[in-house]
PDB file of N, CA and C in Angstrom:
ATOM      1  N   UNK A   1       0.828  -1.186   0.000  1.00  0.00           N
ATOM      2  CA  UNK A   1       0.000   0.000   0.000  1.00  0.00           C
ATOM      3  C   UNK A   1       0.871   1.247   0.000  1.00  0.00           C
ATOM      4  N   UNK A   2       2.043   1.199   0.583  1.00  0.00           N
ATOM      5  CA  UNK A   2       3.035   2.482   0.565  1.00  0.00           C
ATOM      6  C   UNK A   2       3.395   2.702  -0.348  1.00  0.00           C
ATOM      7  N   UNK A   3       3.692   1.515  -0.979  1.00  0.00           N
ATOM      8  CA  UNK A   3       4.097   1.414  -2.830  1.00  0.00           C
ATOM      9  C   UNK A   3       3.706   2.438  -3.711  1.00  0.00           C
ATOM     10  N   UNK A   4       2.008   1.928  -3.505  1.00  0.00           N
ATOM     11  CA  UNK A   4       1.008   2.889  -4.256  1.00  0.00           C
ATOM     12  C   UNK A   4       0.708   4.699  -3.847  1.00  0.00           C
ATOM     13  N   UNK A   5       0.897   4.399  -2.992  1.00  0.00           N
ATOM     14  CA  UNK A   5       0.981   6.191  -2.380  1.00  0.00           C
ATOM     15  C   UNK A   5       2.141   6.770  -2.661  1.00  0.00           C
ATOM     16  N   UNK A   6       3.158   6.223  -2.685  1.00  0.00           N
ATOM     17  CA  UNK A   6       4.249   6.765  -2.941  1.00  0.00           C
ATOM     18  C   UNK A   6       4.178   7.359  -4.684  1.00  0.00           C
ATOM     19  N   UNK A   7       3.737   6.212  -5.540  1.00  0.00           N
ATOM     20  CA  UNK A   7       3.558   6.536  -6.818  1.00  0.00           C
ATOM     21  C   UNK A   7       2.653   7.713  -6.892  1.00  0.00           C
ATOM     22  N   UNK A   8       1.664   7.213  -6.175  1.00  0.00           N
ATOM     23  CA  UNK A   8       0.621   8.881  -6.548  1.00  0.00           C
ATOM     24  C   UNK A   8       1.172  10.027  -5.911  1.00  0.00           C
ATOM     25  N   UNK A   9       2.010   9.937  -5.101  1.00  0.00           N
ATOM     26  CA  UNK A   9       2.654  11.308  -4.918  1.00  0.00           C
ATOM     27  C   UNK A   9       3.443  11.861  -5.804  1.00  0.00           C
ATOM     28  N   UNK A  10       4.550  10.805  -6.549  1.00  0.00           N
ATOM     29  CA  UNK A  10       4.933  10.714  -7.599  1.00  0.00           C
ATOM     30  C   UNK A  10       3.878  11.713  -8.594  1.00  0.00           C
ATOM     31  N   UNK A  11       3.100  10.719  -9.048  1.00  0.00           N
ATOM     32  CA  UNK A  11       2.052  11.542  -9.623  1.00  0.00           C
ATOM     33  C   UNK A  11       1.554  12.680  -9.989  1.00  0.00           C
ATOM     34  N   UNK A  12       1.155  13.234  -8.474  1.00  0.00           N
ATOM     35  CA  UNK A  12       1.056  14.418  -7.981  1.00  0.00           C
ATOM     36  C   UNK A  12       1.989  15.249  -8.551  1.00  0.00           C
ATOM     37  N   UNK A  13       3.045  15.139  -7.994  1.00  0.00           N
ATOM     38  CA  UNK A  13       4.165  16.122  -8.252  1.00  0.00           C
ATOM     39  C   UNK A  13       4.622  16.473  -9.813  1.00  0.00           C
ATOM     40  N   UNK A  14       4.292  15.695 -10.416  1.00  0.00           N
ATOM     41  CA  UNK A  14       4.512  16.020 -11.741  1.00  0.00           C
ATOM     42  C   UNK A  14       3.231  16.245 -12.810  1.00  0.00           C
ATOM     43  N   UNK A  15       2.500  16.051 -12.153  1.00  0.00           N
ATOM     44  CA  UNK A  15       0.979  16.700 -13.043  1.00  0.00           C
ATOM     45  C   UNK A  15       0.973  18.375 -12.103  1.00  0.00           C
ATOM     46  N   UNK A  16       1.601  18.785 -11.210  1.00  0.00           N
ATOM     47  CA  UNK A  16       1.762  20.206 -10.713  1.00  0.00           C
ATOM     48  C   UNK A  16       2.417  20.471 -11.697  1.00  0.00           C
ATOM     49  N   UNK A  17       3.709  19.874 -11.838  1.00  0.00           N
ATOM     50  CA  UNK A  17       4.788  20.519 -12.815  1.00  0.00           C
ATOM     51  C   UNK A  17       4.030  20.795 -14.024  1.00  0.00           C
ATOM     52  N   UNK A  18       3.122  19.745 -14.661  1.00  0.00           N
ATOM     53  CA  UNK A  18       2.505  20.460 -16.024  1.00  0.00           C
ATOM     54  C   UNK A  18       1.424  21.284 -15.867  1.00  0.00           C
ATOM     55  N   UNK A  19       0.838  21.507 -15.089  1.00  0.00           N
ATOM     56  CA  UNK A  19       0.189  22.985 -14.886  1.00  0.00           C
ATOM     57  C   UNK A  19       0.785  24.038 -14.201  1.00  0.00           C
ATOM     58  N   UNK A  20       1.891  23.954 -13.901  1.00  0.00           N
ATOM     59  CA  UNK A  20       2.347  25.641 -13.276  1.00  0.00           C
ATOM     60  C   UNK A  20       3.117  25.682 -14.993  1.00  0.00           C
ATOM     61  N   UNK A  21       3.169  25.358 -16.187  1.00  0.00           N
ATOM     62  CA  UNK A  21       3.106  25.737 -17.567  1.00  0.00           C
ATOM     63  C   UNK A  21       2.569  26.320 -17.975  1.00  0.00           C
ATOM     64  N   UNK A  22       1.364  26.088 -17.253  1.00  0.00           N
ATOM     65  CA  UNK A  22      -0.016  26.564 -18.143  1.00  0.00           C
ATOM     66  C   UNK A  22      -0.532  27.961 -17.106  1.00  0.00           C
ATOM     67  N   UNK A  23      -0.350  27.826 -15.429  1.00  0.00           N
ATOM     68  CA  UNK A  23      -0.441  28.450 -14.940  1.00  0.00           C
ATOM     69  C   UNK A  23       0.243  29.893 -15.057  1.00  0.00           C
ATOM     70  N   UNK A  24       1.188  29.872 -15.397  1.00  0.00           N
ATOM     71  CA  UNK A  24       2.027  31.118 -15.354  1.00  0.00           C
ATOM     72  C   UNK A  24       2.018  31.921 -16.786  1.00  0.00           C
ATOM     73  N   UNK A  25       1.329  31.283 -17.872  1.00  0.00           N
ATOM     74  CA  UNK A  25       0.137  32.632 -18.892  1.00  0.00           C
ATOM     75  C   UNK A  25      -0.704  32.692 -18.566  1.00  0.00           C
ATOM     76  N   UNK A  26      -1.331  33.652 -19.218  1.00  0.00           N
ATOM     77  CA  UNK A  26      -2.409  34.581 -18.948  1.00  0.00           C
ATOM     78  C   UNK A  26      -3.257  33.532 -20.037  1.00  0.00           C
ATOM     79  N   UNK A  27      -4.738  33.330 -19.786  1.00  0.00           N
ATOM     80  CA  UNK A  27      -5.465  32.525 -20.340  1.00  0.00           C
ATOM     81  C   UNK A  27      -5.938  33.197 -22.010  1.00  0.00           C
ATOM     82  N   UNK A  28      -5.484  34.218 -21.697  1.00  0.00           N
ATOM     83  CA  UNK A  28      -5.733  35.087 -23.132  1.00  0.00           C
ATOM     84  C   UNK A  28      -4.803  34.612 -24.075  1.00  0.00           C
ATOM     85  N   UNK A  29      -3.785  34.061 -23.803  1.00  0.00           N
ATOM     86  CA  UNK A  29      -2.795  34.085 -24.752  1.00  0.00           C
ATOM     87  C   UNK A  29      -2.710  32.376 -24.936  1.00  0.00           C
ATOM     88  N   UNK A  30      -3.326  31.719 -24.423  1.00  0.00           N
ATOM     89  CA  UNK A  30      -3.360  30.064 -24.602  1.00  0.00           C
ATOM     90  C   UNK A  30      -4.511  29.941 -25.382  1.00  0.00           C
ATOM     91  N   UNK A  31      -3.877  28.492 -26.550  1.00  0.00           N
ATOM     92  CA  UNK A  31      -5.212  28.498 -27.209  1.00  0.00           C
ATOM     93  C   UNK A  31      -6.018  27.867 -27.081  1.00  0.00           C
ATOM     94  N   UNK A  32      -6.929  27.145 -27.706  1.00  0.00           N
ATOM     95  CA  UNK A  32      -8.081  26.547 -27.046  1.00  0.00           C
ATOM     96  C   UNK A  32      -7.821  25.231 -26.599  1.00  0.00           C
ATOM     97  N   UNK A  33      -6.999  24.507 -27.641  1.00  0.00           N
ATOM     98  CA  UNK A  33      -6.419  23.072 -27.149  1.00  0.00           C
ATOM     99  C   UNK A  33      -5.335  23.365 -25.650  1.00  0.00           C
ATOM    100  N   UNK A  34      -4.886  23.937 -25.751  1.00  0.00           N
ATOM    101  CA  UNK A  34      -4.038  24.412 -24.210  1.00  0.00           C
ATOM    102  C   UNK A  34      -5.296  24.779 -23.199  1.00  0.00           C
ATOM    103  N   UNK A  35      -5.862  25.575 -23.596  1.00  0.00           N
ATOM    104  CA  UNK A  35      -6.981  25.940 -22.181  1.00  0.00           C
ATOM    105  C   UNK A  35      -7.722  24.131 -22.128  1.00  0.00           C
ATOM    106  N   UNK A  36      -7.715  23.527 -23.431  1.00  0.00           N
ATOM    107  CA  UNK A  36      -8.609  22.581 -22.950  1.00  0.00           C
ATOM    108  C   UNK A  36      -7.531  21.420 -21.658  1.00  0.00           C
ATOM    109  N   UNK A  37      -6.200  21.285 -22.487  1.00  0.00           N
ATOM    110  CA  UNK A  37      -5.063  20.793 -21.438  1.00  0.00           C
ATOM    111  C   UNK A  37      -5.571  21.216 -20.122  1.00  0.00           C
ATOM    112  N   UNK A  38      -5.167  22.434 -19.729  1.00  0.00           N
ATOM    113  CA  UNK A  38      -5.258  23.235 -19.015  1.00  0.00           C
ATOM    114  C   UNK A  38      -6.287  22.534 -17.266  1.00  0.00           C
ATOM    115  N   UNK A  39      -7.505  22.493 -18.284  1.00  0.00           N
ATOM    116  CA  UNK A  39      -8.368  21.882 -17.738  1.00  0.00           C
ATOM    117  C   UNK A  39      -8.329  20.381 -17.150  1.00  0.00           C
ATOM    118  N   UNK A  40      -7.686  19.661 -18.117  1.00  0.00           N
ATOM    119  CA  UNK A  40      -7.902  18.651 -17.592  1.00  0.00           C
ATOM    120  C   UNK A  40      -6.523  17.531 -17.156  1.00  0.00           C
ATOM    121  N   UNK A  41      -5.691  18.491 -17.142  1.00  0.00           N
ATOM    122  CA  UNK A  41      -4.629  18.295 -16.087  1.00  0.00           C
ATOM    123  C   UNK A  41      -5.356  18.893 -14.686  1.00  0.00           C
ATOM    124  N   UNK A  42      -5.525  20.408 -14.341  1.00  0.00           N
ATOM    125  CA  UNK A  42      -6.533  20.314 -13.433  1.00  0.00           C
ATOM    126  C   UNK A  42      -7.600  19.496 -12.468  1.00  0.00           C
ATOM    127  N   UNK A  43      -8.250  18.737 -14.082  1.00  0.00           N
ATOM    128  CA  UNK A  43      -8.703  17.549 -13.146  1.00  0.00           C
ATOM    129  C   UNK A  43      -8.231  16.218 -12.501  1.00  0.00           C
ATOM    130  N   UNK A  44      -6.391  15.935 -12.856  1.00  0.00           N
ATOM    131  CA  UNK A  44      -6.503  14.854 -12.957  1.00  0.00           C
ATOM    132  C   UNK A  44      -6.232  15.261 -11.386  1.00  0.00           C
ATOM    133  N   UNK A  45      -5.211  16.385 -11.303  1.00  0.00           N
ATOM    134  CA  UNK A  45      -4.599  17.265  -9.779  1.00  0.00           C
ATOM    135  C   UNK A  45      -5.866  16.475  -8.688  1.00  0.00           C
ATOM    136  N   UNK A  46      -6.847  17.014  -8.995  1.00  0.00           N
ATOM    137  CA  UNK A  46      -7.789  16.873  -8.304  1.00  0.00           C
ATOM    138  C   UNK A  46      -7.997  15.402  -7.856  1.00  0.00           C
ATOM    139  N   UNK A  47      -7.994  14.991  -8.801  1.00  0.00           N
ATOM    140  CA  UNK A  47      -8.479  13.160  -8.726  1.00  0.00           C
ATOM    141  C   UNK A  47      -7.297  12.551  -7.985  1.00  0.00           C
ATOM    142  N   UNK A  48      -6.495  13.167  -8.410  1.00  0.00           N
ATOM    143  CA  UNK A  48      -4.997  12.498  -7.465  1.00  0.00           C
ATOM    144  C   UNK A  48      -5.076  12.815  -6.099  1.00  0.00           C
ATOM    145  N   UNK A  49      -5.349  13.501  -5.544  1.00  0.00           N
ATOM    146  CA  UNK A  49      -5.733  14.354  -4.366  1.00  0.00           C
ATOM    147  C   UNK A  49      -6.293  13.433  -3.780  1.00  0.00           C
ATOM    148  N   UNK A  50      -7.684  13.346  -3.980  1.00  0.00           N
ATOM    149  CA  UNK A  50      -8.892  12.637  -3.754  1.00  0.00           C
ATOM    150  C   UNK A  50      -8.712  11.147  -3.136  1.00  0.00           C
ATOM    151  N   UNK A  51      -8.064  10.810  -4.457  1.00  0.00           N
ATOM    152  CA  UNK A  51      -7.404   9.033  -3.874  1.00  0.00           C
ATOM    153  C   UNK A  51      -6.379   9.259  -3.257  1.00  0.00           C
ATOM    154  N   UNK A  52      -5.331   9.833  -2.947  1.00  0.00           N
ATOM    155  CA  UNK A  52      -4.320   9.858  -2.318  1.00  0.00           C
ATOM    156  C   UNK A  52      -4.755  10.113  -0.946  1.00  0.00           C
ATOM    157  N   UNK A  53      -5.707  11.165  -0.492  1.00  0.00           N
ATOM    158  CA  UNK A  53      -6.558  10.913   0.658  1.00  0.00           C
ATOM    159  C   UNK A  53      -7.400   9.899   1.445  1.00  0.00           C
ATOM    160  N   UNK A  54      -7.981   9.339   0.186  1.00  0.00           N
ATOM    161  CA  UNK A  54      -8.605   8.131   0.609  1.00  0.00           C
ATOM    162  C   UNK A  54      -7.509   6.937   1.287  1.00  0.00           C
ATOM    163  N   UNK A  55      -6.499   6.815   0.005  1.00  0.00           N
ATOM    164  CA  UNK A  55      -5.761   5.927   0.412  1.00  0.00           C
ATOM    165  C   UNK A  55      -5.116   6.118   1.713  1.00  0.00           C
ATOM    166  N   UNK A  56      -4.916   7.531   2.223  1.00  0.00           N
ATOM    167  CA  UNK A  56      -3.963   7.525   3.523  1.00  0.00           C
ATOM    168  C   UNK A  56      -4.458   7.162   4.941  1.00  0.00           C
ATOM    169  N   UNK A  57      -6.354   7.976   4.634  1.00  0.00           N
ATOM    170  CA  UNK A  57      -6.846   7.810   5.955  1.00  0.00           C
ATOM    171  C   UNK A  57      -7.858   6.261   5.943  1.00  0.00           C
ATOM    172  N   UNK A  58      -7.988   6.169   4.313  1.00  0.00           N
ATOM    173  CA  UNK A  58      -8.742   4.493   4.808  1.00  0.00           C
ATOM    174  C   UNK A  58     -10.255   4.974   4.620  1.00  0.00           C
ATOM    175  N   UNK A  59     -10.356   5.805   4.490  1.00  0.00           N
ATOM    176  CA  UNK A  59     -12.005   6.002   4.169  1.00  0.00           C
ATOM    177  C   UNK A  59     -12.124   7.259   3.354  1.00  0.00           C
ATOM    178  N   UNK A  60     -13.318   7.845   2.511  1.00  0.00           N
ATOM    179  CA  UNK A  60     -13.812   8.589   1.897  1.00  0.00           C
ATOM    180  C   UNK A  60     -13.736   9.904   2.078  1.00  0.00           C
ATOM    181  N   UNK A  61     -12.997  10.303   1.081  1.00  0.00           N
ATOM    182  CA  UNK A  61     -12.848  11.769   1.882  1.00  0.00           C
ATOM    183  C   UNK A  61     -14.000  12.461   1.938  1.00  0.00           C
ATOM    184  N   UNK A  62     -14.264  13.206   3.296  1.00  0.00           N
ATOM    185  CA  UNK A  62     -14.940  14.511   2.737  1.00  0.00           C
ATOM    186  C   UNK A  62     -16.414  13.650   3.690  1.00  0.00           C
ATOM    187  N   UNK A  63     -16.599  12.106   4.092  1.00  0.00           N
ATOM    188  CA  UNK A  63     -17.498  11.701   4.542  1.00  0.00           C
ATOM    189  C   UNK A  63     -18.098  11.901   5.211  1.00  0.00           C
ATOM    190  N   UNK A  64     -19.337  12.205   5.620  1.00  0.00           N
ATOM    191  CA  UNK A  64     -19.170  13.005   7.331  1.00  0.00           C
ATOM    192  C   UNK A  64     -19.572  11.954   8.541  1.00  0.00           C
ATOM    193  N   UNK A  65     -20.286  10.678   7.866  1.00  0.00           N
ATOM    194  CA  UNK A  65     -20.314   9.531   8.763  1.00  0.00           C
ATOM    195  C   UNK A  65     -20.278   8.153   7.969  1.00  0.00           C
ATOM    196  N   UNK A  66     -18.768   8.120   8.243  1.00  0.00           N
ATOM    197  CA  UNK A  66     -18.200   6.500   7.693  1.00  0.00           C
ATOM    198  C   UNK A  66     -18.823   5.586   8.808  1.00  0.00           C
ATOM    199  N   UNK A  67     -18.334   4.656   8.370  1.00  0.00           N
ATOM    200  CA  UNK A  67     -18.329   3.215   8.860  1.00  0.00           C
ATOM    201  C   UNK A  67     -17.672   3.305  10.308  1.00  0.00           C
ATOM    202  N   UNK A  68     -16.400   3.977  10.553  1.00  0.00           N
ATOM    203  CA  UNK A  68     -16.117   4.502  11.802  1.00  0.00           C
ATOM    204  C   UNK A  68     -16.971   5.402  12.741  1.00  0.00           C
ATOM    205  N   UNK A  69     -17.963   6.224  11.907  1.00  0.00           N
ATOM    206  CA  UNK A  69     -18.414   6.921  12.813  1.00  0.00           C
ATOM    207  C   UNK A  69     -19.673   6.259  13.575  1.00  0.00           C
ATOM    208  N   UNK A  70     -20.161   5.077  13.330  1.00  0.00           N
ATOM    209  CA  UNK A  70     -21.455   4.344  13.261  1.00  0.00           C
ATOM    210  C   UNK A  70     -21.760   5.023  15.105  1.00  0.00           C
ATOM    211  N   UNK A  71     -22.932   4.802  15.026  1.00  0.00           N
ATOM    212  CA  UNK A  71     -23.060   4.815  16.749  1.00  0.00           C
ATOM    213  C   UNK A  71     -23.350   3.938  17.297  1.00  0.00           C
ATOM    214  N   UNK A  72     -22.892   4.110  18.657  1.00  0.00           N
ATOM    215  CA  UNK A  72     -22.733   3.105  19.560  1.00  0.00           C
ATOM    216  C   UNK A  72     -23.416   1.855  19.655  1.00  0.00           C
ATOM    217  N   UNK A  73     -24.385   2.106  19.016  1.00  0.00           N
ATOM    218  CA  UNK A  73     -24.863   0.566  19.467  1.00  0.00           C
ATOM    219  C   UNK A  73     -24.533  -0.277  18.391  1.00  0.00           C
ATOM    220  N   UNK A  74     -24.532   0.342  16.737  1.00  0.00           N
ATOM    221  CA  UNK A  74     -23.888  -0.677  16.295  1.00  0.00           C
ATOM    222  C   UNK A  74     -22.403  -1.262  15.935  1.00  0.00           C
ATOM    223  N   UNK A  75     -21.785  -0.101  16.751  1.00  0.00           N
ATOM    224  CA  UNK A  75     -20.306  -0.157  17.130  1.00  0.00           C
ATOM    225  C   UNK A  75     -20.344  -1.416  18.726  1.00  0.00           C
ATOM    226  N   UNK A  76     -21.332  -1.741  19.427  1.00  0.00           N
ATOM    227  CA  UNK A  76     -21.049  -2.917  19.975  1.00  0.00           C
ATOM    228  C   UNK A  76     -21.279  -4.240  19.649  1.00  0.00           C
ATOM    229  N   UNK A  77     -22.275  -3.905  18.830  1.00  0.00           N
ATOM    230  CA  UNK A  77     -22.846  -5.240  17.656  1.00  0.00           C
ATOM    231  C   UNK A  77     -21.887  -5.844  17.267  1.00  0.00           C
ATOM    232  N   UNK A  78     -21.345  -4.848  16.353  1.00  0.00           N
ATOM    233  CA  UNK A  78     -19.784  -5.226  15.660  1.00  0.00           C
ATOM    234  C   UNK A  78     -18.829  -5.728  16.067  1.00  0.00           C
ATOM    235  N   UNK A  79     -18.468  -5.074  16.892  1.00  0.00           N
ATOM    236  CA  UNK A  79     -17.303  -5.107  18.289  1.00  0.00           C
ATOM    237  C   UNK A  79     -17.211  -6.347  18.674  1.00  0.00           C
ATOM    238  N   UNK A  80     -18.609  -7.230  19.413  1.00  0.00           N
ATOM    239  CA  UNK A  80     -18.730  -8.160  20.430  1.00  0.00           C
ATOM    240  C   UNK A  80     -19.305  -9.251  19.509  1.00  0.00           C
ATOM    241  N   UNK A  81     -18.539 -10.124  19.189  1.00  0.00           N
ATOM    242  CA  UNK A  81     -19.267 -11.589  17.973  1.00  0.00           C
ATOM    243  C   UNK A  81     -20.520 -11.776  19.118  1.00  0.00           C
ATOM    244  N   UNK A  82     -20.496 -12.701  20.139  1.00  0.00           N
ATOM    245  CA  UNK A  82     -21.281 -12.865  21.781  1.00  0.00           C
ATOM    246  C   UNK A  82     -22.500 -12.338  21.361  1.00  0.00           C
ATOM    247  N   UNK A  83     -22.564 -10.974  20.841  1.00  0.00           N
ATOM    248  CA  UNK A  83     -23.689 -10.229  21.044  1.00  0.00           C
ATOM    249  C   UNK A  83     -24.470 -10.706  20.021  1.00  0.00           C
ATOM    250  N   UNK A  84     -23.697 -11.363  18.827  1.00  0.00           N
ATOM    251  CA  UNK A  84     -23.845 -11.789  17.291  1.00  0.00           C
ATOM    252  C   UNK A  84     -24.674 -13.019  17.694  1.00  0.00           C
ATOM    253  N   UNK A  85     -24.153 -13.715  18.274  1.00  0.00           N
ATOM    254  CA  UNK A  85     -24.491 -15.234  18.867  1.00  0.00           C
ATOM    255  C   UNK A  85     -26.073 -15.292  19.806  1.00  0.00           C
ATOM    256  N   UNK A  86     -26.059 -13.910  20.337  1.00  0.00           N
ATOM    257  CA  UNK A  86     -27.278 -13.883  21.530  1.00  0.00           C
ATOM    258  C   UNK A  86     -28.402 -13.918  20.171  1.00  0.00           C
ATOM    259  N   UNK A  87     -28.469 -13.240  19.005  1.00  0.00           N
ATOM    260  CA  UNK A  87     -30.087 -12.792  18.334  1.00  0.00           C
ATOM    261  C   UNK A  87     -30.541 -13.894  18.164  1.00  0.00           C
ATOM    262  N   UNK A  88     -31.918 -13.674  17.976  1.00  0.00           N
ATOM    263  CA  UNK A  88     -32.772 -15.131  17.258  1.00  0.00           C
ATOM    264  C   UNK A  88     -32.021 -15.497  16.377  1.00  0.00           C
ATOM    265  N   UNK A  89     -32.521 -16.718  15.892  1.00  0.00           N
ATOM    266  CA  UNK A  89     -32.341 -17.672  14.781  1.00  0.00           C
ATOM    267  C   UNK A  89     -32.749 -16.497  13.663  1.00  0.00           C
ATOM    268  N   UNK A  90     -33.793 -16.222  13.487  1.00  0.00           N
ATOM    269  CA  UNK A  90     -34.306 -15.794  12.490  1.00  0.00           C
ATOM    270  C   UNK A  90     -33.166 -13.934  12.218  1.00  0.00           C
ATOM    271  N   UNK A  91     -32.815 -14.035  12.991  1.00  0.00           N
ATOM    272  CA  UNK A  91     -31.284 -13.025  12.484  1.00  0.00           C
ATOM    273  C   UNK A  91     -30.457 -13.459  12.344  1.00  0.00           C
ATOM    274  N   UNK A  92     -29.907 -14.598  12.488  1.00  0.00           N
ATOM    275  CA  UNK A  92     -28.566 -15.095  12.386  1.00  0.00           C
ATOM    276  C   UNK A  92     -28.190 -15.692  10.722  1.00  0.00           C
ATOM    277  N   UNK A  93     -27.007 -15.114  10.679  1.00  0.00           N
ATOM    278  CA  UNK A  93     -26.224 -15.968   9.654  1.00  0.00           C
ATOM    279  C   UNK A  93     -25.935 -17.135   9.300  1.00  0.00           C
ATOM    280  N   UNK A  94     -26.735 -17.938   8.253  1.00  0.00           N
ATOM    281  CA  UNK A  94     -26.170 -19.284   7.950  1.00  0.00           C
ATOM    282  C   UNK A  94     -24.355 -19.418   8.072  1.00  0.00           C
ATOM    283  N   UNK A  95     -23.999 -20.004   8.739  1.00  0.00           N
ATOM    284  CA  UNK A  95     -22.662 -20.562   8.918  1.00  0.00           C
ATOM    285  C   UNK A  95     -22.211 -21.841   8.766  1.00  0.00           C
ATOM    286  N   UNK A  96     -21.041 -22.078   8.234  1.00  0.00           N
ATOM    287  CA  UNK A  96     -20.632 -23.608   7.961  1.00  0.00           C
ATOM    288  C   UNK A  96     -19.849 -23.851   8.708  1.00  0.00           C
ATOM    289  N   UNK A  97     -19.485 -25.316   8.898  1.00  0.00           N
ATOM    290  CA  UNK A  97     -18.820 -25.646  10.351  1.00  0.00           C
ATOM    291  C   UNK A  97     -17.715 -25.026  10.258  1.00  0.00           C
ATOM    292  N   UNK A  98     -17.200 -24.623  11.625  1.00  0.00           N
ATOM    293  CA  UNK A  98     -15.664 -23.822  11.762  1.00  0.00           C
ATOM    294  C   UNK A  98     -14.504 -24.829  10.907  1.00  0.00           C
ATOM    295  N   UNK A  99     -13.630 -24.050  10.152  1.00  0.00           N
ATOM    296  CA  UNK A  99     -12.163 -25.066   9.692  1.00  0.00           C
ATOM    297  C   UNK A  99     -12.966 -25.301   8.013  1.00  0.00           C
ATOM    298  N   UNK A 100     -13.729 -25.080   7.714  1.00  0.00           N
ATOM    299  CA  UNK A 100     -14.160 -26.189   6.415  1.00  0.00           C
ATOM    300  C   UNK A 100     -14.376 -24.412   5.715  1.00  0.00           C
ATOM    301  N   UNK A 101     -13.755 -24.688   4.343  1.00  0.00           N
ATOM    302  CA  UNK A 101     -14.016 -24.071   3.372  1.00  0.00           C
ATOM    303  C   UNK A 101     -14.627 -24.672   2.271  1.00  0.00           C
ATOM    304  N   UNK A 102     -15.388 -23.992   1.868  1.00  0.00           N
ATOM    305  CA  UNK A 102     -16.622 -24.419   0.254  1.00  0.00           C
ATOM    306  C   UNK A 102     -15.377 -24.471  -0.264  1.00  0.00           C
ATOM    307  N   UNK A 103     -15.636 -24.871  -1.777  1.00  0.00           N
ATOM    308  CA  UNK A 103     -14.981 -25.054  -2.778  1.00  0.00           C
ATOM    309  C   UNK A 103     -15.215 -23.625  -3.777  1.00  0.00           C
ATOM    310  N   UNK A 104     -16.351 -23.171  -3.238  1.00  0.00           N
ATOM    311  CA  UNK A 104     -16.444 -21.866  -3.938  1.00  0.00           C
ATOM    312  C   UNK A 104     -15.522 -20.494  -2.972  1.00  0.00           C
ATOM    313  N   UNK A 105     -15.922 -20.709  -1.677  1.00  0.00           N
ATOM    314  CA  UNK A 105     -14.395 -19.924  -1.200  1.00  0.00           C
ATOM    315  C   UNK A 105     -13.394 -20.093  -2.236  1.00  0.00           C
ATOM    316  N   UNK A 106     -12.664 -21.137  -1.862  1.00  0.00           N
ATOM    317  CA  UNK A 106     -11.650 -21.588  -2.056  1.00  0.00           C
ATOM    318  C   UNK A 106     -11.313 -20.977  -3.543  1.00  0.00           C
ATOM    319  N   UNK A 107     -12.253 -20.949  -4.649  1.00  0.00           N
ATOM    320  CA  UNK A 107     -12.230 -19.808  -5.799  1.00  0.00           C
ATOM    321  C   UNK A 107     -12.085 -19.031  -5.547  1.00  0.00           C
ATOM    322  N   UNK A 108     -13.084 -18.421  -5.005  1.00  0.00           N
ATOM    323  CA  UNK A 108     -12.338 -16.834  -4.935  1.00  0.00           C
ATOM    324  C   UNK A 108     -11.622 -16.490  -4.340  1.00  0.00           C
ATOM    325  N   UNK A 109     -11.163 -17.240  -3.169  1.00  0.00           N
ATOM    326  CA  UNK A 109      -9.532 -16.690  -2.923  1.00  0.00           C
ATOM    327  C   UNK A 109      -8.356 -17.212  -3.676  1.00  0.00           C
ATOM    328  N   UNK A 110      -8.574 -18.116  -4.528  1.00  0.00           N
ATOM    329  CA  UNK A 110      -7.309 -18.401  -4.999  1.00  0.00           C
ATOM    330  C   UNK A 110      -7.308 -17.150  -6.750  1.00  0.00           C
ATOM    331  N   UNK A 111      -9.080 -16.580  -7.093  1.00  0.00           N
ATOM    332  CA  UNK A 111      -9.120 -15.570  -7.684  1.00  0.00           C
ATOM    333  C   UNK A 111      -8.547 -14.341  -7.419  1.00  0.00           C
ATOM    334  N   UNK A 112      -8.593 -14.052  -6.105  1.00  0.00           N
ATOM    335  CA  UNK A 112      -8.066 -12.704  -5.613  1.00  0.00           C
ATOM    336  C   UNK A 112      -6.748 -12.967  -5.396  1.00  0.00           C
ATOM    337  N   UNK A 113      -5.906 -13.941  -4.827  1.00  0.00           N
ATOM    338  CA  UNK A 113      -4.460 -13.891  -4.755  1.00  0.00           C
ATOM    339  C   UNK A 113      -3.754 -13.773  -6.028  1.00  0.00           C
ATOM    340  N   UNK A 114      -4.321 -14.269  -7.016  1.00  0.00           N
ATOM    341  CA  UNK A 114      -3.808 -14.086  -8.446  1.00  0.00           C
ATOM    342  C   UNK A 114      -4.466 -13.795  -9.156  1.00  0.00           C
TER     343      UNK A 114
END
């Protein structure tokens, strides 16, 4: 994961470099394919930003109630399996015996490792 942040800083730093090009004329004197550049180097600034935030703090920037902010009660739900175990039947999760993986697990993790 440092890997990747590191690159988008990378990133970062050199999509600045191609707009302080564009930044330092006057928009009068750029032509339309440059103002259109212009623009959308601008956006990528932005987009790099965006994920580079996400990626650092782990959640959405700008969110005002993540998954961290949940309240308390279903921050003990979560928290305490026990509490998971107390609901009816009729809330509970089908589960397969502890130790045994499906064969369809077993796809998709051997999908996601490679």
């Amino acid at each position: 994961m440092q890997d990747l942040i590191i690159e988008y800083k990378r990133a970062l730093r050199e999509t600045r470099k191609m707009y302080r090009l564009y930044k330092d004329t006057a928009e009068v004197n750029l032509t339309a394919e440059q103002i259109n550049d212009k623009k959308m180097i601008s956006s990528m600034i932005s987009d790099i930003e965006f994920t580079l935030e996400w990626l650092q703090n782990g959640r959405q920037p700008g969110a005002r109630r993540g998954a961290d902010r949940r309240d308390a009660y279903q921050r003990t739900i979560l928290a305490d399996p026990r509490l998971i175990d107390a609901l009816p039947e009729e809330y509970a999760i089908a589960k397969e015996a502890e130790g045994e993986v499906s064969d369809w697990d077993k796809e998709r993790i051997a999908d996601a490792l490679f």
